[in-house]
C-alpha atoms as a PDB file:
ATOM      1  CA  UNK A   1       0.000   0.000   0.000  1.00  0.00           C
ATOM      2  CA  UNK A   2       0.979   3.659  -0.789  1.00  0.00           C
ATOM      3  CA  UNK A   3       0.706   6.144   0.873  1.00  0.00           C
ATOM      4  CA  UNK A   4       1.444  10.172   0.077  1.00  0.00           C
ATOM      5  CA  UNK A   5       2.105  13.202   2.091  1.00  0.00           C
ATOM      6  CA  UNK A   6      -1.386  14.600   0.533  1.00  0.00           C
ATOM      7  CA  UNK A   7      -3.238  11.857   2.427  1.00  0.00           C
ATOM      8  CA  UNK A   8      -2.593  13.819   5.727  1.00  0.00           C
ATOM      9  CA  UNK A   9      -3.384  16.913   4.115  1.00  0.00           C
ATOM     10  CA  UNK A  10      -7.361  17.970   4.716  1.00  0.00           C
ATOM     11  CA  UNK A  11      -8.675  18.604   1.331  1.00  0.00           C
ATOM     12  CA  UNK A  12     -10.404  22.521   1.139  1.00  0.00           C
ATOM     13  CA  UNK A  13     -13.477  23.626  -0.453  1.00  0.00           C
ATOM     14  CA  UNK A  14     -12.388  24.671  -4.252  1.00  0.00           C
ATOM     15  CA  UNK A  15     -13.694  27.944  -5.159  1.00  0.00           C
ATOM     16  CA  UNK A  16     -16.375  28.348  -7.766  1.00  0.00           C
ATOM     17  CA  UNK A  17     -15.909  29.740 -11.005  1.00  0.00           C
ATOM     18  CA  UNK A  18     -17.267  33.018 -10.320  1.00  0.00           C
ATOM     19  CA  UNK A  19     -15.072  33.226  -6.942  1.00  0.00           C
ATOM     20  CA  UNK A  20     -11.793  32.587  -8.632  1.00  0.00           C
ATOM     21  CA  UNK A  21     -12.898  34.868 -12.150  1.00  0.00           C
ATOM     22  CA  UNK A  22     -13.145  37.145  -9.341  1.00  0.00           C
ATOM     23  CA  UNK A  23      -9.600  36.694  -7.667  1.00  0.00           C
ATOM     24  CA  UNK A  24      -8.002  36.741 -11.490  1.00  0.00           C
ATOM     25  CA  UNK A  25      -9.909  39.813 -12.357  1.00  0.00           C
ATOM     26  CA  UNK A  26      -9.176  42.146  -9.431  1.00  0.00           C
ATOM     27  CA  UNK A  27      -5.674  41.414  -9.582  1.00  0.00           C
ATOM     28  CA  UNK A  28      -5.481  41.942 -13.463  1.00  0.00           C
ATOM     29  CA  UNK A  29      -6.144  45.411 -12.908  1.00  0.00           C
ATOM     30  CA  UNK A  30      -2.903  45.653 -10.971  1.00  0.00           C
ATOM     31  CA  UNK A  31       1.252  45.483 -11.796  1.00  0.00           C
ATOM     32  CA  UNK A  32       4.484  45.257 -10.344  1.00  0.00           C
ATOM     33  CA  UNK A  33       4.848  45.497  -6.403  1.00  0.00           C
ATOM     34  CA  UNK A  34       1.388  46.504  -5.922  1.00  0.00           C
ATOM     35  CA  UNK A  35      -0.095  43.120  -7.759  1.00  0.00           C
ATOM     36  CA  UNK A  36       2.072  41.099  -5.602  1.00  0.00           C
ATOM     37  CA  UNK A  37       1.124  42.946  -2.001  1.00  0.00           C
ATOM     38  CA  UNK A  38      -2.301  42.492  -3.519  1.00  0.00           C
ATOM     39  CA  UNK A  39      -2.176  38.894  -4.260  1.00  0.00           C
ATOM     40  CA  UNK A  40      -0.155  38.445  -1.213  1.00  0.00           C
ATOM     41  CA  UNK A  41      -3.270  39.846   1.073  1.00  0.00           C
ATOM     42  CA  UNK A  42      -5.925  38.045  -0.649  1.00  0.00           C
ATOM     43  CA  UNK A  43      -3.959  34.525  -0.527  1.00  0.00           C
ATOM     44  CA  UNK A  44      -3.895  35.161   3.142  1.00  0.00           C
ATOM     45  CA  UNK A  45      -7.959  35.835   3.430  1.00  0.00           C
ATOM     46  CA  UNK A  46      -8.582  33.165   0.848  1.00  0.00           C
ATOM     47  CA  UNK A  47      -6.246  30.555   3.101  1.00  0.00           C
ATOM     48  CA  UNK A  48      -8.684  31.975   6.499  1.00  0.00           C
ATOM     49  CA  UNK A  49     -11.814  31.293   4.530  1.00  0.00           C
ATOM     50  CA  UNK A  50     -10.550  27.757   3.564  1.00  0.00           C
ATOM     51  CA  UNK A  51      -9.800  26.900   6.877  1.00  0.00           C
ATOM     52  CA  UNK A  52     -13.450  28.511   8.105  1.00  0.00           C
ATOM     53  CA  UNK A  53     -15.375  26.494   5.432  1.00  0.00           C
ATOM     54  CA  UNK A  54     -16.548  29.900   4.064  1.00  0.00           C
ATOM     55  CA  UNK A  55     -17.006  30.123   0.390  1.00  0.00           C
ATOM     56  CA  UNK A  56     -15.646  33.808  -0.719  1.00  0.00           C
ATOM     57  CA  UNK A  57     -18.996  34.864  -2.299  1.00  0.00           C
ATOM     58  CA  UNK A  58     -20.754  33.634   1.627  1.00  0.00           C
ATOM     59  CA  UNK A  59     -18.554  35.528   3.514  1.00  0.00           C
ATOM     60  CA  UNK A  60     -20.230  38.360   5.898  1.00  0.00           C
ATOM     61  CA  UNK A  61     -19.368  41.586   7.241  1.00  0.00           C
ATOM     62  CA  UNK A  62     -18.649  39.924  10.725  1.00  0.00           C
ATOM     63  CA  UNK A  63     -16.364  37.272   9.146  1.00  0.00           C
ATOM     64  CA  UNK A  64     -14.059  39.785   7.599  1.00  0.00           C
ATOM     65  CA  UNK A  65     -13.489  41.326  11.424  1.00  0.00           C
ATOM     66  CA  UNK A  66     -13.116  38.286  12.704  1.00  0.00           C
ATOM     67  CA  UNK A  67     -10.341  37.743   9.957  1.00  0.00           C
ATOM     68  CA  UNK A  68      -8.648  41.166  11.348  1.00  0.00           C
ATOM     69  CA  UNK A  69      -9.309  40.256  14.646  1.00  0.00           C
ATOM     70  CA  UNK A  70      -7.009  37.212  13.865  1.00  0.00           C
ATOM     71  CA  UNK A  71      -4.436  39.166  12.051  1.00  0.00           C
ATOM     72  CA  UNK A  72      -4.264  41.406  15.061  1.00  0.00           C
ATOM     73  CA  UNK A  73      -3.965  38.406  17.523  1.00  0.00           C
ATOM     74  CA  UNK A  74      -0.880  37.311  15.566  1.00  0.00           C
ATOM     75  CA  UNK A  75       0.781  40.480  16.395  1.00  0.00           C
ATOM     76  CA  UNK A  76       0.534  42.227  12.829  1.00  0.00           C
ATOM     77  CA  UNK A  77       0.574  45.688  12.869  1.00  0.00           C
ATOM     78  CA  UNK A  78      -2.119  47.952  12.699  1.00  0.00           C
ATOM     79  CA  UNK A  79      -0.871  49.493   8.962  1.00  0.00           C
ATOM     80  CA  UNK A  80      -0.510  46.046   7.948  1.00  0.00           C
ATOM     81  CA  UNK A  81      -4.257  44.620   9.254  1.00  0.00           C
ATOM     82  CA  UNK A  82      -5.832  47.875   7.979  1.00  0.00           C
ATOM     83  CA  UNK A  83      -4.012  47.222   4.290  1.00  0.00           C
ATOM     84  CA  UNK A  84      -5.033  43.817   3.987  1.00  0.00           C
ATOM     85  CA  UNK A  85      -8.676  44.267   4.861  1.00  0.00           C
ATOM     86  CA  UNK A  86      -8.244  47.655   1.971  1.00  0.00           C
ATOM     87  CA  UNK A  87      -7.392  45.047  -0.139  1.00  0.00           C
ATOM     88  CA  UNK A  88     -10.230  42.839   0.558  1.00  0.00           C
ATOM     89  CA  UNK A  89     -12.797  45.727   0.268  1.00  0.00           C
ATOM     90  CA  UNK A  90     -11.421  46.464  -2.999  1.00  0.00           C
ATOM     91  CA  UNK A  91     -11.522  42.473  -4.000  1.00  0.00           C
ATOM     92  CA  UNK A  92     -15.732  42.654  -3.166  1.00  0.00           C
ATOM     93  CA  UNK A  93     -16.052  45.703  -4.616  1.00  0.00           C
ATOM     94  CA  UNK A  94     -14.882  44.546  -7.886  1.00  0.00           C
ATOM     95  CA  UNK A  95     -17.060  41.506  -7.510  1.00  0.00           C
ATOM     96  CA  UNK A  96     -20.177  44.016  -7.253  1.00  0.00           C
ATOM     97  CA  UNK A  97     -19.097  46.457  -9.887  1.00  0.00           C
ATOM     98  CA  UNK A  98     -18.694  42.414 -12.308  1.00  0.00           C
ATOM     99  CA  UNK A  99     -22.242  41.926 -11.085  1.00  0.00           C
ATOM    100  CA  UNK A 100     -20.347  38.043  -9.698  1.00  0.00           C
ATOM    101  CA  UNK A 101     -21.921  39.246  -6.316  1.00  0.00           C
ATOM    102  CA  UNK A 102     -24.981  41.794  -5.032  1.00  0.00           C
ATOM    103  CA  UNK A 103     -23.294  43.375  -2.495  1.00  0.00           C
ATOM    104  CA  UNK A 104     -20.210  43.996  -0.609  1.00  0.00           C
ATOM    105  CA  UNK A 105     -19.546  42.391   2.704  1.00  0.00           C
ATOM    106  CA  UNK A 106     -16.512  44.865   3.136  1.00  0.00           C
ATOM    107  CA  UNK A 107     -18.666  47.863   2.465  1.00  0.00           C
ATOM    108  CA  UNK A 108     -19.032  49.128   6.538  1.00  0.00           C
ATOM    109  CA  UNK A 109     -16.061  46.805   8.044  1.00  0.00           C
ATOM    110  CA  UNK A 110     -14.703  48.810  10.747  1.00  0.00           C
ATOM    111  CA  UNK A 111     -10.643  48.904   9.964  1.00  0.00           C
ATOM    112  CA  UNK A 112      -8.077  49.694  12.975  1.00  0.00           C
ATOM    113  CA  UNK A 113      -7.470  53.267  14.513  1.00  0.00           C
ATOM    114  CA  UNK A 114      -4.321  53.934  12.942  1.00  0.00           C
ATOM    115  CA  UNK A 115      -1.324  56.433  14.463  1.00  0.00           C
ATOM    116  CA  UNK A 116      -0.771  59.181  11.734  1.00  0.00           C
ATOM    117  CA  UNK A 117       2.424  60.229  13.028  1.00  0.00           C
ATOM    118  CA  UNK A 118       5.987  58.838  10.580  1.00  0.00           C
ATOM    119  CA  UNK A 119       8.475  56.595  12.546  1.00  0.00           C
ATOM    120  CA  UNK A 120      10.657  56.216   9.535  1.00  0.00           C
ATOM    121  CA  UNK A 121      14.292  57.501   9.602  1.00  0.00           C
ATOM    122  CA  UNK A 122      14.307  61.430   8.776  1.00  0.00           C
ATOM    123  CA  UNK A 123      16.990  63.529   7.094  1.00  0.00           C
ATOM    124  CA  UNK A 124      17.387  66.962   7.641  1.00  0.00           C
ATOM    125  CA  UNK A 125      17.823  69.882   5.183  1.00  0.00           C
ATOM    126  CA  UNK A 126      21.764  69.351   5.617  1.00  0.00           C
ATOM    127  CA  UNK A 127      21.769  65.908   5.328  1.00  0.00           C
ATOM    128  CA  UNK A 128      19.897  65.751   1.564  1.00  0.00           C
ATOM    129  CA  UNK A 129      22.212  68.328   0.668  1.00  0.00           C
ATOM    130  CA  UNK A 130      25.343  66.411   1.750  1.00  0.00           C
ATOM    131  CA  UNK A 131      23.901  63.287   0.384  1.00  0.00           C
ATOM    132  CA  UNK A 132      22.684  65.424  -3.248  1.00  0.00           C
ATOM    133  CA  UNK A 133      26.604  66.608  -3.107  1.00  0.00           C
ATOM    134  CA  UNK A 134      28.202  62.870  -2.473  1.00  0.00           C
ATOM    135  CA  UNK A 135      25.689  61.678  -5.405  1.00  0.00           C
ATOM    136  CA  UNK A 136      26.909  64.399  -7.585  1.00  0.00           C
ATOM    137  CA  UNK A 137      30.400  63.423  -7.180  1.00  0.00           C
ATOM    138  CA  UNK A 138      30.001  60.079  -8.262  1.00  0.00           C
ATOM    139  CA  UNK A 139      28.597  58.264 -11.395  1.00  0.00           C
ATOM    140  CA  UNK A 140      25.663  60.091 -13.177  1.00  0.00           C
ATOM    141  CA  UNK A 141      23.546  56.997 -12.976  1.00  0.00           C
ATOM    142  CA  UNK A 142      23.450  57.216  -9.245  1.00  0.00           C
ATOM    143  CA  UNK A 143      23.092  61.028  -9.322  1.00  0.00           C
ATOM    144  CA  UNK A 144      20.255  61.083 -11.193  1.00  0.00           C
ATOM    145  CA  UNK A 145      18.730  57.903  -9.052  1.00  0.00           C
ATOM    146  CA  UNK A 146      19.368  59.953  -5.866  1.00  0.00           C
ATOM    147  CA  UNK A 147      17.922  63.134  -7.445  1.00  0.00           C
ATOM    148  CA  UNK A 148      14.872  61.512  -8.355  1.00  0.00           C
ATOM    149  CA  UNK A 149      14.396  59.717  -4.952  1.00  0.00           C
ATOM    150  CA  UNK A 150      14.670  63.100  -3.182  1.00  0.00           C
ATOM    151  CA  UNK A 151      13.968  65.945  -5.009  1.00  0.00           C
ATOM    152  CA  UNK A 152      10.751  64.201  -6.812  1.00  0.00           C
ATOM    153  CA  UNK A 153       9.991  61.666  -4.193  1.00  0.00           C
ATOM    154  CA  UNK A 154       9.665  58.795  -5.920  1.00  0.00           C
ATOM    155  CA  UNK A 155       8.948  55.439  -4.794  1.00  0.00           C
ATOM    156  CA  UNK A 156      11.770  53.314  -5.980  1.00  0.00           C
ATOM    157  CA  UNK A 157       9.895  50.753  -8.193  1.00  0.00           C
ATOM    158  CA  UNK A 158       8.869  54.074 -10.128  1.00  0.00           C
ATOM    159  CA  UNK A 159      12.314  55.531 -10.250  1.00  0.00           C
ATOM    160  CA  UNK A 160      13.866  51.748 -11.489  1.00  0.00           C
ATOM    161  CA  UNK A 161      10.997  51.404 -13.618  1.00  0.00           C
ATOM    162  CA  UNK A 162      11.753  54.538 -15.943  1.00  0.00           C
ATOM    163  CA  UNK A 163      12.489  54.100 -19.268  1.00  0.00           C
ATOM    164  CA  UNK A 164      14.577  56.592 -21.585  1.00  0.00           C
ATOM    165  CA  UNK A 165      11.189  56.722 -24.313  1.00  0.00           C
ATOM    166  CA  UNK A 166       9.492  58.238 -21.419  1.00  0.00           C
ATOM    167  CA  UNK A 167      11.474  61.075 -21.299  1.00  0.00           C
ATOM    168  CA  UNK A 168      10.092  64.348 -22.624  1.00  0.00           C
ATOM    169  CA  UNK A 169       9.649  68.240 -23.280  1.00  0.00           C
ATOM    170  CA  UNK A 170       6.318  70.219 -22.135  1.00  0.00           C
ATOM    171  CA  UNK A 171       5.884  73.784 -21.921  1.00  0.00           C
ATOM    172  CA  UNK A 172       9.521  73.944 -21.402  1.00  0.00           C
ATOM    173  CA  UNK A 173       9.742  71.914 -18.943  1.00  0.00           C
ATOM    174  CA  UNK A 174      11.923  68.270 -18.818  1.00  0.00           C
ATOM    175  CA  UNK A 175       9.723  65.842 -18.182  1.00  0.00           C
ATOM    176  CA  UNK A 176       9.352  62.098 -17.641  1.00  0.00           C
ATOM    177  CA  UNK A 177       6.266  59.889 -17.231  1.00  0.00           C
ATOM    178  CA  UNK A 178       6.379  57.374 -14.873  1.00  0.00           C
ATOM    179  CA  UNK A 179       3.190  54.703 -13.977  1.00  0.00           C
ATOM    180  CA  UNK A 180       2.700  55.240  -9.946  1.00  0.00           C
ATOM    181  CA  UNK A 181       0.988  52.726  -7.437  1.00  0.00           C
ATOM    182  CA  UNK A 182      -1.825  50.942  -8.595  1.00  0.00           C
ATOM    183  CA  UNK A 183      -0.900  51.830 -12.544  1.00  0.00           C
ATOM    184  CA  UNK A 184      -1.580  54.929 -12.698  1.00  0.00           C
ATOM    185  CA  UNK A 185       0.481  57.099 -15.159  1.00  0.00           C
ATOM    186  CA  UNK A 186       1.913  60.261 -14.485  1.00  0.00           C
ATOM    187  CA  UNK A 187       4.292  63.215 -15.846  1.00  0.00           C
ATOM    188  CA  UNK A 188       6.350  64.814 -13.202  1.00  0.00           C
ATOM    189  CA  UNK A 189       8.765  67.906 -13.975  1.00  0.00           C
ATOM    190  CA  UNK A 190      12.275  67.357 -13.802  1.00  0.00           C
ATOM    191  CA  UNK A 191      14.786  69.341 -12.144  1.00  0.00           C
ATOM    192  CA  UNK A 192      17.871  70.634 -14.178  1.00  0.00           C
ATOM    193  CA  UNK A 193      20.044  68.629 -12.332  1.00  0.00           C
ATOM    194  CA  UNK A 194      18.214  65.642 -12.295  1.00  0.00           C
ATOM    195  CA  UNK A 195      17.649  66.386 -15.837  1.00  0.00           C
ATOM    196  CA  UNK A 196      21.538  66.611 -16.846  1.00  0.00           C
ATOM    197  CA  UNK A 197      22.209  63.693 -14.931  1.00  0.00           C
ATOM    198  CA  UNK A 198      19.731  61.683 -16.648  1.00  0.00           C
ATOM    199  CA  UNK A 199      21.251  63.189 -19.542  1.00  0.00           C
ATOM    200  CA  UNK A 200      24.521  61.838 -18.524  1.00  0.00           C
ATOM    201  CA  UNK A 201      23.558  58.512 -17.281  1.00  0.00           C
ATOM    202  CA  UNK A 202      21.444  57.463 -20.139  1.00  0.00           C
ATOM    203  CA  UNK A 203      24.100  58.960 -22.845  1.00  0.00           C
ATOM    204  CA  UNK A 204      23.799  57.860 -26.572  1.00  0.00           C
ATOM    205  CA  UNK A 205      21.218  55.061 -25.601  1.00  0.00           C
ATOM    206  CA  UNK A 206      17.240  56.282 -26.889  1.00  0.00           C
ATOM    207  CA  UNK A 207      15.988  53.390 -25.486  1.00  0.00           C
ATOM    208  CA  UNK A 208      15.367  50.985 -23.079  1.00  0.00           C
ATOM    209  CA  UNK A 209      15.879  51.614 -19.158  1.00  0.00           C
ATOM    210  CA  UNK A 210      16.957  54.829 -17.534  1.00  0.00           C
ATOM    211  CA  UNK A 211      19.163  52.777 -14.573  1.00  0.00           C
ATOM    212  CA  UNK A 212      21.021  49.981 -15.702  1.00  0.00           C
ATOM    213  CA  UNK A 213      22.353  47.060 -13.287  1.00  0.00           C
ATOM    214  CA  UNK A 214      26.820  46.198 -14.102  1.00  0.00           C
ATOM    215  CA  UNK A 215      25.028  42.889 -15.993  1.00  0.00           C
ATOM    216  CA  UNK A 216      23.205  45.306 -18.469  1.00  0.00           C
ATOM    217  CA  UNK A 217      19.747  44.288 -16.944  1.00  0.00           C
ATOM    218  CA  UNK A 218      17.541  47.132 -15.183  1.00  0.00           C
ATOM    219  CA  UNK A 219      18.267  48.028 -12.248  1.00  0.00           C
ATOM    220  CA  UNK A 220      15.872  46.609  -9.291  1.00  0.00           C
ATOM    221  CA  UNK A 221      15.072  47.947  -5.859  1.00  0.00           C
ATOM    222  CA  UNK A 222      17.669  45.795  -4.629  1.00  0.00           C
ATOM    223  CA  UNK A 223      20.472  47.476  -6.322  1.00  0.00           C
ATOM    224  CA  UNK A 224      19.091  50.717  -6.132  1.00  0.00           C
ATOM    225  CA  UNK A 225      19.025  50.217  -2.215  1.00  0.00           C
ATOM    226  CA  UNK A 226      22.788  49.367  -2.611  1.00  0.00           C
ATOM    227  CA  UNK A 227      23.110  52.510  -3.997  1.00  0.00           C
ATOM    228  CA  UNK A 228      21.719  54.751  -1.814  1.00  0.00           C
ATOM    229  CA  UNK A 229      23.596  53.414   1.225  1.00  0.00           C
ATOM    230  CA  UNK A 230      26.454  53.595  -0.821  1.00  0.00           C
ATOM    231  CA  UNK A 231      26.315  56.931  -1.208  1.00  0.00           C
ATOM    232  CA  UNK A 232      24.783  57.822   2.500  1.00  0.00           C
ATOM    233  CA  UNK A 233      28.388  56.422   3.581  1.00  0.00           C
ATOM    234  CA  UNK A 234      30.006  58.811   1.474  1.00  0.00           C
ATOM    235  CA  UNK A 235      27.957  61.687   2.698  1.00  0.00           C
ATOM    236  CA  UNK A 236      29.039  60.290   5.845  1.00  0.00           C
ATOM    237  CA  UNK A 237      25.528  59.665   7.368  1.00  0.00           C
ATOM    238  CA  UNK A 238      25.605  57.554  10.010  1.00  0.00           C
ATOM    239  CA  UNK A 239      21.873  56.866  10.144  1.00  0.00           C
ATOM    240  CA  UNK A 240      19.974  53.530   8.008  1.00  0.00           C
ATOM    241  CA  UNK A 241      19.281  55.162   4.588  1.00  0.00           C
ATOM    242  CA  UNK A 242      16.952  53.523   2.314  1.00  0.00           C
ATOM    243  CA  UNK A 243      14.974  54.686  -0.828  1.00  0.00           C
ATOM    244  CA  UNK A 244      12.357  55.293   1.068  1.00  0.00           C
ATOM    245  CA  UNK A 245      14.352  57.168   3.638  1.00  0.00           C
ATOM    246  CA  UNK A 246      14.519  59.873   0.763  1.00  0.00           C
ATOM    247  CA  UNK A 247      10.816  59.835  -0.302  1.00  0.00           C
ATOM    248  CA  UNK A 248      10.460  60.494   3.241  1.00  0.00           C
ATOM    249  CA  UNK A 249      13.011  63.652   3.293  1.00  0.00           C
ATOM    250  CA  UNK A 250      11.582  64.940   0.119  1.00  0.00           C
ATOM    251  CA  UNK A 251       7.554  65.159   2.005  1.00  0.00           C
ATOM    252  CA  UNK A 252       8.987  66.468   4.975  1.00  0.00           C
ATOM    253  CA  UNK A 253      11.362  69.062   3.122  1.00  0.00           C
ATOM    254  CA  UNK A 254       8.931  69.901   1.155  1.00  0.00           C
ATOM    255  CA  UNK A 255       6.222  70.625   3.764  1.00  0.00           C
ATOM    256  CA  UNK A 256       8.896  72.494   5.797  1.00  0.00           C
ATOM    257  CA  UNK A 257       9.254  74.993   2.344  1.00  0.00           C
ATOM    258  CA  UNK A 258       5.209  75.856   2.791  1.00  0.00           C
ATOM    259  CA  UNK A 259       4.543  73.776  -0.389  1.00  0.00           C
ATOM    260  CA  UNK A 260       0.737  73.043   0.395  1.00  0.00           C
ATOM    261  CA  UNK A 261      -0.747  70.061   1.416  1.00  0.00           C
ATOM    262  CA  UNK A 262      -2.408  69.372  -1.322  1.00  0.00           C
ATOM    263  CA  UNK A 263       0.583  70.046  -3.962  1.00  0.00           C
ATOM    264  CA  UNK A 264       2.858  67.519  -1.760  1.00  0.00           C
ATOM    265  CA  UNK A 265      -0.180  64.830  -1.521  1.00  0.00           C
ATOM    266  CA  UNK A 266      -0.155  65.154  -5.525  1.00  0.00           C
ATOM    267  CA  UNK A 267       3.360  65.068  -5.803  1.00  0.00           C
ATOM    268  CA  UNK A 268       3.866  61.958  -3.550  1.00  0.00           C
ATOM    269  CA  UNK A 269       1.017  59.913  -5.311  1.00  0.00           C
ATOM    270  CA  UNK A 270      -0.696  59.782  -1.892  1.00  0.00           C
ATOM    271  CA  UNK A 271      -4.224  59.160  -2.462  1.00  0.00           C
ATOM    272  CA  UNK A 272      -5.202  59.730   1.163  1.00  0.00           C
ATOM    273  CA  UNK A 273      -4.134  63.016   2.987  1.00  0.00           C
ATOM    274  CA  UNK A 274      -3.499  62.049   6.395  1.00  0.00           C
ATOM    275  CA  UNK A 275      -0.655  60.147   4.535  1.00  0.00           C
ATOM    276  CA  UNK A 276       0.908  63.322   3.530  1.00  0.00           C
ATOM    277  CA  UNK A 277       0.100  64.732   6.927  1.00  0.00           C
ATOM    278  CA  UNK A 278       2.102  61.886   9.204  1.00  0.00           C
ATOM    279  CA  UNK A 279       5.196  63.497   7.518  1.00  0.00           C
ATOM    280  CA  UNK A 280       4.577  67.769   8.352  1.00  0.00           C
ATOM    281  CA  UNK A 281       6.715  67.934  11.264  1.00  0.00           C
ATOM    282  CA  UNK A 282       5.744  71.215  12.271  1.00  0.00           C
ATOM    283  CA  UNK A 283       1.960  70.851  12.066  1.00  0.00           C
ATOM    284  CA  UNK A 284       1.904  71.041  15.916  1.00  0.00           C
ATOM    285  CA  UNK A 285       3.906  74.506  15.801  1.00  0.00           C
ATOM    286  CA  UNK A 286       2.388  77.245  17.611  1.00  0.00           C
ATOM    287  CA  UNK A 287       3.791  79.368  15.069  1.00  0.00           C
ATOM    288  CA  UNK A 288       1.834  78.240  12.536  1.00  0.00           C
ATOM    289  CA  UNK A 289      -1.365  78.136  14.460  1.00  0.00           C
ATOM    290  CA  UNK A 290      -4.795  79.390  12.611  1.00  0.00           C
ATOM    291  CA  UNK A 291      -5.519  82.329  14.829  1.00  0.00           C
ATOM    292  CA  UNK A 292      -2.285  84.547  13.797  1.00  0.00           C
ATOM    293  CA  UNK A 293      -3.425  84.094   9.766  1.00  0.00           C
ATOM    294  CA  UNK A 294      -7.084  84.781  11.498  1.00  0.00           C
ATOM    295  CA  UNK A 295      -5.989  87.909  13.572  1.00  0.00           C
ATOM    296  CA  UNK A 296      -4.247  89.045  10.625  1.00  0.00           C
ATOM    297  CA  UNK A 297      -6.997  88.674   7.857  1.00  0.00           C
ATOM    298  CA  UNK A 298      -9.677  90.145  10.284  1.00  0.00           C
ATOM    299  CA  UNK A 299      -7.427  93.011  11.739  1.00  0.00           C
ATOM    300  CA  UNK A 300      -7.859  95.387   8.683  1.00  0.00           C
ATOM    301  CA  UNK A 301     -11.830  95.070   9.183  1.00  0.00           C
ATOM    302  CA  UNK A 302     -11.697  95.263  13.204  1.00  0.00           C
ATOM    303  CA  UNK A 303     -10.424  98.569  13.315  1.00  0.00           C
END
């Protein structure tokens, strides 16, 4: 007699048709890193339902807490819990707007409180500079990397994902069209000296990637990381400096400059606010409190 490992596996409900259409679908709509934190969240969900017995297109509002609920018992983090059940409400909603199900069980699922305040590393307005100078002294590939990072705040799988066709002229203005989170395509303005080190980097080439890895492949987040430690230990910065260590100076830096909120929520792709907000370090300022601009406004009238 034979016996296989699968024999002391349970065997799972399958998913319908209409169920997994619906999984497919969803995450067609998506690319990149955001497909795969997508498909990442929903294979988690879809493993909970499995092991509840709950068909996708049965669950209920008071499943998907008890899901989070779970999630938070494990010790994930509130970000992370309030992500995945974004994801999920997005899944259902799709199903709805497909007419695979009448209405969304996500639609009023309460979500965790979260803390809209930035933990991530922060660089002062000295620090970009020194780090700006250090990446101007070296290559032009990693110039140009670092200048896009920080002085248009890019997320990194936008910056690596560049290509030299993309690169334009509007109005004046260098320009280069990028696709953001959740495929949506963008033109952002380039600086002149992230321009002429694009310029510099991408030389004779009129094609193909902006950043290129030493094998002639594009460069990935990986290797841009590499990079921008690389030349955070040249700056000599002692602190843990990622890509997203700059996205995170450029929000702040530009906040502290009195850009407004709303130009710096565009700017960074954030599609919430209160994103944007976490990073304005002087929000709680007295100086900047609403009754001086009040007082002032009113004074001219008062008198």
């Amino acid at each position: 007699m034979t016996t296989t490992a699968t024999a002391l596996v349970p065997v799972q409900p399958a998913f319908s048709n209409a169920e997994r259409l619906a999984l497919a679908g969803f995450l067609a709509g998506y690319r990149g890193l955001t497909r795969e934190a997508y498909a990442l969240d929903l294979r988690q969900f879809t493993a909970w339902c499995r092991n509840q017995s709950l068909p996708l297109f049965a669950v209920r509002r008071a499943d998907i807490e008890s899901f989070a609920r779970d999630l938070e018992a494990k010790g994930r983090a509130r970000a992370t819990v309030t992500r995945r059940l974004c994801t999920i409400a997005g899944f259902y909603k799709y199903a709805v707007e497909e007419e695979l199900l009448e209405h969304s069980p996500a639609a009023h699922v309460r979500r965790p409180r979260l803390d809209y305040e930035s933990h991530a590393t922060a660089l002062d307005r000295t620090e970009l500079g020194a780090l700006l100078v250090a990446a101007g002294l070296g290559p032009p590939a990693e110039h140009a990397l670092i200048s896009l990072l920080a002085l248009n705040g890019l997320r990194v799988s936008e910056a690596t994902g560049a290509d030299i066709e993309q690169l334009g002229l509007e109005r004046g203005h260098r320009t280069l069209t990028i696709t953001r989170k959740g495929g949506k395509v963008a033109t952002i303005p380039l600086a002149p000296r992230t321009a002429r080190a694009i310029d510099l980097a991408t030389g004779e080439r009129s094609s193909g990637p902006v950043f290129l890895a030493p094998d002639g492949r594009r460069l990935d987040r990986h290797g841009a990381g590499r990079i921008v430690r690389r030349v955070a230990r040249h700056a000599e910065i002692t602190k843990k400096v990622s890509p997203r260590t700059l996205r995170h100076a450029f929000i702040t830096a530009a906040l502290d400059a009195g850009v407004p909120l709303r130009d710096v929520q565009e700017a960074a792709s954030h599609a919430d606010p209160r994103t944007t907000i976490r990073y304005d370090r002087a929000r709680g300022s007295l100086d900047r409190h609403a009754t001086y601009i009040v007082a002032a406004f009113i004074a001219g009238a008062a008198r």
